[in-house]
N, C-alpha and C. Protein backbone atom coordinates (compact mmCIF):
# COMPACT_ATOMS: atom_id res chain seq x y z
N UNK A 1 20.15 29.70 25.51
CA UNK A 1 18.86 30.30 25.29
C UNK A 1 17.96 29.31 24.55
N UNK A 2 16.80 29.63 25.02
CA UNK A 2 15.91 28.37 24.62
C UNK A 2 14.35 29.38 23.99
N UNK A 3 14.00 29.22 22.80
CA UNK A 3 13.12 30.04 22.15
C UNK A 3 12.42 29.16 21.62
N UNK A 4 11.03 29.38 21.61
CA UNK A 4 9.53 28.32 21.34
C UNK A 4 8.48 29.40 21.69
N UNK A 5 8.17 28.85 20.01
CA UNK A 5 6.53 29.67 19.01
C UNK A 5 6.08 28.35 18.44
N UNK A 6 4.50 28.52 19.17
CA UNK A 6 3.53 27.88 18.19
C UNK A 6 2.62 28.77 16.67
N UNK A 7 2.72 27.93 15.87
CA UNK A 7 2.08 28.65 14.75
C UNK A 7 1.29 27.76 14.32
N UNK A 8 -0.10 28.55 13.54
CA UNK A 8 -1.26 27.41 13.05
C UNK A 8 -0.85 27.66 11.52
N UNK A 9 -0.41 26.52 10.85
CA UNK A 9 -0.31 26.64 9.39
C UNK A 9 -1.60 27.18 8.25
N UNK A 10 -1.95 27.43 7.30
CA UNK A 10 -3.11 27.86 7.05
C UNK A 10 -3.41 26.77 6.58
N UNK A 11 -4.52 26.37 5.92
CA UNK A 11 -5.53 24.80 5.92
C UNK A 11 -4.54 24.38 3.95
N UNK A 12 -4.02 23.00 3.51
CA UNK A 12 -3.47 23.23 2.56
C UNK A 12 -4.20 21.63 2.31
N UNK A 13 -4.90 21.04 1.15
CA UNK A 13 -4.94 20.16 0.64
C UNK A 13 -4.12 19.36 0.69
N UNK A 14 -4.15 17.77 0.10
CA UNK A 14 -3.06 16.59 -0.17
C UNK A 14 -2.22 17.30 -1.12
N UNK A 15 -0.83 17.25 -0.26
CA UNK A 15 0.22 16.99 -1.05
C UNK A 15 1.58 17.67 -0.40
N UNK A 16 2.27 17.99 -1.46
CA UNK A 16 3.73 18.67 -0.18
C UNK A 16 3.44 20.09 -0.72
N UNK A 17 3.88 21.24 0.44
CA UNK A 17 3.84 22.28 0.54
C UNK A 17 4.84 22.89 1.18
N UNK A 18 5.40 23.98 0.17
CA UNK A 18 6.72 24.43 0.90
C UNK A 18 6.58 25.62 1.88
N UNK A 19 6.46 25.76 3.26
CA UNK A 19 6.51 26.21 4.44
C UNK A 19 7.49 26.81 4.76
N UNK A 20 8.60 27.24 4.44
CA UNK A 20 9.87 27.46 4.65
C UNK A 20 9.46 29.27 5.25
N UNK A 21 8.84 29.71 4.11
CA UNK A 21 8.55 31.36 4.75
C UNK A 21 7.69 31.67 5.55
N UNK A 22 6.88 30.67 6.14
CA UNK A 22 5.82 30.90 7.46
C UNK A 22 6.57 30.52 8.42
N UNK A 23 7.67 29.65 8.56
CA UNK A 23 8.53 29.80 9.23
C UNK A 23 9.25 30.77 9.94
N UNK A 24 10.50 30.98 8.72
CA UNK A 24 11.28 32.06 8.68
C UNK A 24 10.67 33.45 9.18
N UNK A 25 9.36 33.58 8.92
CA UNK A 25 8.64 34.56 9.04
C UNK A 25 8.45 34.68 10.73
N UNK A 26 7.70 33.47 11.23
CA UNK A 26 7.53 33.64 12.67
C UNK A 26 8.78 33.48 13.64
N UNK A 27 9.93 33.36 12.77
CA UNK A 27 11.44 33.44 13.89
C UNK A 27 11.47 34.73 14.32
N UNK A 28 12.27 35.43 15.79
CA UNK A 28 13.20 36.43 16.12
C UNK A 28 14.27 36.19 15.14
N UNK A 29 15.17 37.43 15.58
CA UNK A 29 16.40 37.39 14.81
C UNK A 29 17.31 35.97 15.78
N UNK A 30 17.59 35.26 14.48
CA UNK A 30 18.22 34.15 14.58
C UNK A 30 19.58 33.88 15.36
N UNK A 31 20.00 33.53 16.15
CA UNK A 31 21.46 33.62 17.05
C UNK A 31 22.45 33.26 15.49
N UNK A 32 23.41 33.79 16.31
CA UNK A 32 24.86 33.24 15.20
C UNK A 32 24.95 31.52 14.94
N UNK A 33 24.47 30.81 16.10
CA UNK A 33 24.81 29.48 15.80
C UNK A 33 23.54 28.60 16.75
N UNK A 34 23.45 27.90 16.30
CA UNK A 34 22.00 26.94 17.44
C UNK A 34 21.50 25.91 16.28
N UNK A 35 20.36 24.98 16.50
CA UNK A 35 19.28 24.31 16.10
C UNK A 35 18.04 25.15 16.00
N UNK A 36 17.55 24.96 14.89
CA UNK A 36 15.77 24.80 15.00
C UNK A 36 15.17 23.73 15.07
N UNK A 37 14.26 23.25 15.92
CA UNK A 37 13.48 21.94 15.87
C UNK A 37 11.99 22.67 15.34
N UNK A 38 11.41 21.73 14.46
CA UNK A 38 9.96 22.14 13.99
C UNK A 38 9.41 20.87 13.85
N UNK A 39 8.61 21.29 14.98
CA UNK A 39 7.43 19.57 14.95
C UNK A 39 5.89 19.72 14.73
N UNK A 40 5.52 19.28 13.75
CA UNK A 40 3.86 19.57 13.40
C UNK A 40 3.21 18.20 14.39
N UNK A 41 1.95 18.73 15.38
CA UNK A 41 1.62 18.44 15.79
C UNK A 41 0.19 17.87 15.61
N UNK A 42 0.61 16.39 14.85
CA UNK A 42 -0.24 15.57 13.56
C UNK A 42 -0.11 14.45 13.41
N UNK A 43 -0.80 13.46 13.28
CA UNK A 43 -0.31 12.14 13.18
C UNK A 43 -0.94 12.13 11.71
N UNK A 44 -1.19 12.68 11.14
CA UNK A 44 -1.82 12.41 9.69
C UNK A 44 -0.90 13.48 8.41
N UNK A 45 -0.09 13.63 9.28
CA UNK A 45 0.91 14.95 8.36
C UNK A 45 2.29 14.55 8.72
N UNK A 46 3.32 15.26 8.03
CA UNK A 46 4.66 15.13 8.58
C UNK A 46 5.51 16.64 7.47
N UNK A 47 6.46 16.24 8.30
CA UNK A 47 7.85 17.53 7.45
C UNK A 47 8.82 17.03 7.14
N UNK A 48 9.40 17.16 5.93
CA UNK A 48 10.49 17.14 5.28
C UNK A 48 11.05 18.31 4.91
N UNK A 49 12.92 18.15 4.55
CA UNK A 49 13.55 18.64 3.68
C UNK A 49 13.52 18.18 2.18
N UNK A 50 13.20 19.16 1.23
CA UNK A 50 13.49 18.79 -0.30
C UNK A 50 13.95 19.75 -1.00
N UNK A 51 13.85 19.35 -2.09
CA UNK A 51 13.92 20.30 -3.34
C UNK A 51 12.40 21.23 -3.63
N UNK A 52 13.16 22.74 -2.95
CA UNK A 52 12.23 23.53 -3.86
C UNK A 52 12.00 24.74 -4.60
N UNK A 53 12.66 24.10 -6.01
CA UNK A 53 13.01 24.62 -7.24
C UNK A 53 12.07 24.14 -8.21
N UNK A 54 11.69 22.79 -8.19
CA UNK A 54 10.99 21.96 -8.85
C UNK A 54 9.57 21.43 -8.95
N UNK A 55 8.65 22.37 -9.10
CA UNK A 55 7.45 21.66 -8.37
C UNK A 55 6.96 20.23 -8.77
N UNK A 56 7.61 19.70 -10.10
CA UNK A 56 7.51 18.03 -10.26
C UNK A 56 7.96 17.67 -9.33
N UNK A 57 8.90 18.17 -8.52
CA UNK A 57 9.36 16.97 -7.46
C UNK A 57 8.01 16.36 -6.34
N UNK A 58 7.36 17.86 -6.18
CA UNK A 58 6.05 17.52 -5.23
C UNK A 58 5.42 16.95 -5.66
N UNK A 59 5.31 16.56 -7.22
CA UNK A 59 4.30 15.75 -7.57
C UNK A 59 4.43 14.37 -7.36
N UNK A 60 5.80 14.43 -8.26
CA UNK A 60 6.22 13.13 -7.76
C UNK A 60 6.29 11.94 -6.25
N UNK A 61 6.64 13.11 -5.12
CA UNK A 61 6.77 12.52 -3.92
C UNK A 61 5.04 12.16 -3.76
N UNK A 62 3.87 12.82 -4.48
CA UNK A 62 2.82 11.99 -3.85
C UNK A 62 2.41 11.42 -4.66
N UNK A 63 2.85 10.82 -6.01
CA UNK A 63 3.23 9.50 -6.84
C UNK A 63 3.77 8.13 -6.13
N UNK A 64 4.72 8.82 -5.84
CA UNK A 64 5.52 7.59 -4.98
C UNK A 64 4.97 7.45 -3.54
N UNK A 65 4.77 8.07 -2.44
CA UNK A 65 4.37 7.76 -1.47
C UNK A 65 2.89 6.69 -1.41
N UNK A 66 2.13 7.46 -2.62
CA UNK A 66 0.26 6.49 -2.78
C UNK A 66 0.79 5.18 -3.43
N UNK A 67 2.35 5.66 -3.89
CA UNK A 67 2.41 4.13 -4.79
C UNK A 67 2.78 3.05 -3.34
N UNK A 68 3.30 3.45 -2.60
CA UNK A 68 4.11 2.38 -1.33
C UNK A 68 3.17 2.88 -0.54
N UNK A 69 2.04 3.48 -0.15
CA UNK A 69 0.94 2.90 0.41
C UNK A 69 -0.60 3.38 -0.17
N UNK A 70 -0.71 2.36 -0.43
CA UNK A 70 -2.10 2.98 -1.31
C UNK A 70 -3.42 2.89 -0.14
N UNK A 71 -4.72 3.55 -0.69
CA UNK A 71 -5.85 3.84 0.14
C UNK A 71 -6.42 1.93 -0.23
N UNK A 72 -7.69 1.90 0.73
CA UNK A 72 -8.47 0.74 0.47
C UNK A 72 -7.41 -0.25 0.64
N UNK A 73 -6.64 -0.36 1.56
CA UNK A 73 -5.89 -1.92 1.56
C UNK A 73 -6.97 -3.04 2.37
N UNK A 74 -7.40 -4.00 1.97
CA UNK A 74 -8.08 -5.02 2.71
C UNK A 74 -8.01 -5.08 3.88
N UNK A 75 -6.64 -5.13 4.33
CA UNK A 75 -6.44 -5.71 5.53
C UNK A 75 -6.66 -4.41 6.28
N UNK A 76 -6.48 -3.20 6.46
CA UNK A 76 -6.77 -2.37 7.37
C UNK A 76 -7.85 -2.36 8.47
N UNK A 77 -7.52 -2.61 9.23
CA UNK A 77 -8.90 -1.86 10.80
C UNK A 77 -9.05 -0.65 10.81
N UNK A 78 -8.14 0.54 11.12
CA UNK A 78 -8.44 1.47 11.29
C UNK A 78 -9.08 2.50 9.99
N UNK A 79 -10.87 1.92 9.80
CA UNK A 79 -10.82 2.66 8.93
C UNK A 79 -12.30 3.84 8.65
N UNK A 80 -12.44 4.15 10.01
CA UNK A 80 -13.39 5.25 10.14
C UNK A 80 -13.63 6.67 9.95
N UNK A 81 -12.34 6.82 9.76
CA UNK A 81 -11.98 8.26 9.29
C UNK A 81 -12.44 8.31 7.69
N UNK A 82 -12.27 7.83 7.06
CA UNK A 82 -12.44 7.67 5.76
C UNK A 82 -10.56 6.36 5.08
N UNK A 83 -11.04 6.57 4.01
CA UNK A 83 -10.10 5.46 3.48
C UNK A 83 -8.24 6.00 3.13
N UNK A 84 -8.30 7.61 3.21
CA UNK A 84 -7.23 8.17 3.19
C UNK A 84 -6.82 8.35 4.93
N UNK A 85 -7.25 7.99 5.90
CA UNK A 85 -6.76 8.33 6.78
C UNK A 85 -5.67 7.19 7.87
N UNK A 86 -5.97 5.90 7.17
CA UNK A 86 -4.57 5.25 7.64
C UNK A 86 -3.26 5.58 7.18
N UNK A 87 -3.45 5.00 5.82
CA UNK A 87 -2.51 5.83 4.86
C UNK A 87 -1.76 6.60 5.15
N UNK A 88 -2.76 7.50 5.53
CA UNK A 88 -1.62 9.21 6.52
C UNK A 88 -1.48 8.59 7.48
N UNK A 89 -1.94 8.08 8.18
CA UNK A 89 -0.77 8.08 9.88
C UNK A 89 0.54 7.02 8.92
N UNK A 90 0.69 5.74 8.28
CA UNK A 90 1.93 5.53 7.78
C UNK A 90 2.99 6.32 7.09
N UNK A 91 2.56 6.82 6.25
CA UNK A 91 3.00 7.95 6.01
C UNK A 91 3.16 9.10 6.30
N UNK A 92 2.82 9.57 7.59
CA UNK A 92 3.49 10.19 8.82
C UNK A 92 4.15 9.61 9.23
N UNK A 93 4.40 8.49 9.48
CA UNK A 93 5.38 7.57 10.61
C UNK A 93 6.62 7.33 9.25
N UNK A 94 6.99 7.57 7.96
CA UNK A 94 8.22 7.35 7.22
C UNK A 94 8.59 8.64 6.69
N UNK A 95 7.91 9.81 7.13
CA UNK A 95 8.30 11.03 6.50
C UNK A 95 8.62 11.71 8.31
N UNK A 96 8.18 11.56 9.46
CA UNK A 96 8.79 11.95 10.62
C UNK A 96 7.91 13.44 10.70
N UNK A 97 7.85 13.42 11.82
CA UNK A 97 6.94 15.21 12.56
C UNK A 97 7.83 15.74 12.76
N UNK A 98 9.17 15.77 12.90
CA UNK A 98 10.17 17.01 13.32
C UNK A 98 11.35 16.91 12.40
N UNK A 99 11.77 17.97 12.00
CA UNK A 99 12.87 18.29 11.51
C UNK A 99 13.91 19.02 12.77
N UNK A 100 15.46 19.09 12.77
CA UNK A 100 16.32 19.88 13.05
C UNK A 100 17.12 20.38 12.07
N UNK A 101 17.22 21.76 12.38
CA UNK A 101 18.24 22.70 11.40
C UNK A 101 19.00 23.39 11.45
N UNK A 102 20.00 23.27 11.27
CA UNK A 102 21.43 24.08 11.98
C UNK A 102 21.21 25.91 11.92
N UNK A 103 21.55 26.57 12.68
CA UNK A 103 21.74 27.99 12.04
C UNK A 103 23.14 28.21 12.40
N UNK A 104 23.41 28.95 11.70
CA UNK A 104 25.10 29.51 11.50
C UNK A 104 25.11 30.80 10.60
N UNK A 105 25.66 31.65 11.18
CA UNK A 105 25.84 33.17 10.93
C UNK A 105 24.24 33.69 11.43
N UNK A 106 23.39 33.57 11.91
CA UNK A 106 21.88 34.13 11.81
C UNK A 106 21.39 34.09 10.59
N UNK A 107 21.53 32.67 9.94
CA UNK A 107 20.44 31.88 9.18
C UNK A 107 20.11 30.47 8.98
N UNK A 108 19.39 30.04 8.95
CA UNK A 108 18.74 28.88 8.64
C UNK A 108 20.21 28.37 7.73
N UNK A 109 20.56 27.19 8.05
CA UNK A 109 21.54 26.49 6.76
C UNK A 109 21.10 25.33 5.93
N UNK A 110 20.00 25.99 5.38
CA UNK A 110 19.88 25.41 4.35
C UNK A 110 20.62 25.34 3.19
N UNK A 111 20.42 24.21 2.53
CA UNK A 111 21.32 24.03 0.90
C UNK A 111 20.46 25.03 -0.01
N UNK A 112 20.91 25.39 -1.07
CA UNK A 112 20.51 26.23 -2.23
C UNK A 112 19.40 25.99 -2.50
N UNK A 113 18.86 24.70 -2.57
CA UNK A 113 17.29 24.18 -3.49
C UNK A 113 16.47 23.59 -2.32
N UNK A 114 16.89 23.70 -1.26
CA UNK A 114 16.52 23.07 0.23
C UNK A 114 15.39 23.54 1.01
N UNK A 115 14.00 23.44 0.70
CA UNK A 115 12.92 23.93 1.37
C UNK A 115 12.57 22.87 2.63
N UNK A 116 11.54 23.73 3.30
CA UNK A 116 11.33 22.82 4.31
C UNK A 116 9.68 22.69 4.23
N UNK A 117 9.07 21.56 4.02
CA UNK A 117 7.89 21.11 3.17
C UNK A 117 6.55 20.59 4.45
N UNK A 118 5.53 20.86 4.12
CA UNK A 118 4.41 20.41 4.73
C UNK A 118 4.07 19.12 4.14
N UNK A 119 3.73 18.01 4.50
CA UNK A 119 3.26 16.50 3.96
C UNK A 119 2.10 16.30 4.54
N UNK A 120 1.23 16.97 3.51
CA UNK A 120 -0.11 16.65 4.07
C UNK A 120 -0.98 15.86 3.42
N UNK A 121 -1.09 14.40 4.45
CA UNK A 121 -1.62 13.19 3.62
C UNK A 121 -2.88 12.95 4.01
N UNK A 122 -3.69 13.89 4.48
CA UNK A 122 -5.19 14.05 4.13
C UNK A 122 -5.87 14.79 3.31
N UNK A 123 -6.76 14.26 2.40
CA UNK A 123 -7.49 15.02 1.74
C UNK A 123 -7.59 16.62 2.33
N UNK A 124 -8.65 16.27 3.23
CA UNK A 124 -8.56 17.68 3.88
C UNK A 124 -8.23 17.90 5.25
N UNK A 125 -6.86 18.07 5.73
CA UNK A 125 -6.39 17.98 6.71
C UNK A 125 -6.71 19.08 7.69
N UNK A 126 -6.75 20.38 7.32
CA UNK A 126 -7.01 21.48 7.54
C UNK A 126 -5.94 21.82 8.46
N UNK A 127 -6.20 23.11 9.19
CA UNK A 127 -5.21 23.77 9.49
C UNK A 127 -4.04 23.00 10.42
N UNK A 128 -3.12 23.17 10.43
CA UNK A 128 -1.75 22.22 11.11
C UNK A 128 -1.20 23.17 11.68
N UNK A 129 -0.61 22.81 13.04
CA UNK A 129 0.04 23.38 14.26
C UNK A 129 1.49 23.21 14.10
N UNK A 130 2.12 23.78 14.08
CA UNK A 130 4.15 23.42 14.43
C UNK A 130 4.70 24.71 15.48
N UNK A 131 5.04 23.39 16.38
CA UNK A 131 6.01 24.50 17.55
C UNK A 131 7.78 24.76 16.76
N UNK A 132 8.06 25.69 17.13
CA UNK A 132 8.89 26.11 16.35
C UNK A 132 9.99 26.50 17.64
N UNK A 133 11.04 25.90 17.47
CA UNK A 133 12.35 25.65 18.72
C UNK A 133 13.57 26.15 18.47
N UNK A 134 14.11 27.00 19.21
CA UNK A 134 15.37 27.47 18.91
C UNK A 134 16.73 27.47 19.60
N UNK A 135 17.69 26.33 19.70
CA UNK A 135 18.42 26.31 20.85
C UNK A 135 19.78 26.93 20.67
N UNK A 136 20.17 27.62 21.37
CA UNK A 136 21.10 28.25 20.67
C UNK A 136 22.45 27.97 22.22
């Protein structure tokens, strides 16, 4: 069985955002065992797994990400969007548009502190698309 929902995320500023229950929310009841694939459909955004227990951690990850690529680099061409918008497509391209996620028993197997995060590296990115895949 093969199950696919598109969902429009609601519009979220720079930074990481934990998505895990707009998810969970737009699933059917989950098979006993399969994959979820979730791909945001963005070249200026991406998804991760993290920690989310901690909201320093989100801070941190966009500490460290502006630190390994910062805005205004000289050498850039692509820079008509404004000065945050190369930036985000690299940092889309080391954080990845799709996640896969095991389910087992009819749930998501996630770890204990294990959210599944929005990386949104535009100022104002506005609303974000993810097809949401279920192979069971």
């Amino acid at each position: 069985m093969i199950f696919q929902k598109e969902i429009q995320l609601p519009s979220y500023s720079r930074g990481y955002h934990i998505i895990t229950r707009h998810v969970v929310d737009a699933l059917p009841k989950l098979p006993e065992a399969g994959l979820l694939n979730v791909f945001v459909h963005h070249t200026s955004a991406g998804l991760m797994i993290n920690e989310n227990a901690d909201p320093s951690v989100r801070v941190d990850m966009e500490s460290i990400f502006n630190e390994l690529v910062p805005e205004n680099l000289p050498f850039l061409e692509h820079t008509m969007e404004g000065p945050d918008d190369m930036p985000a497509h690299v940092k889309s391209a080391l954080t990845g548009v799709s996640l896969t996620i095991p389910i087992a028993n009819g749930r998501l197997k996630l770890g204990t502190w294990q959210g599944i995060f929005l990386c949104e590296f535009r100022n104002r990115g506005g609303g974000r698309k993810i097809t949401l895949t279920i192979y069971s």
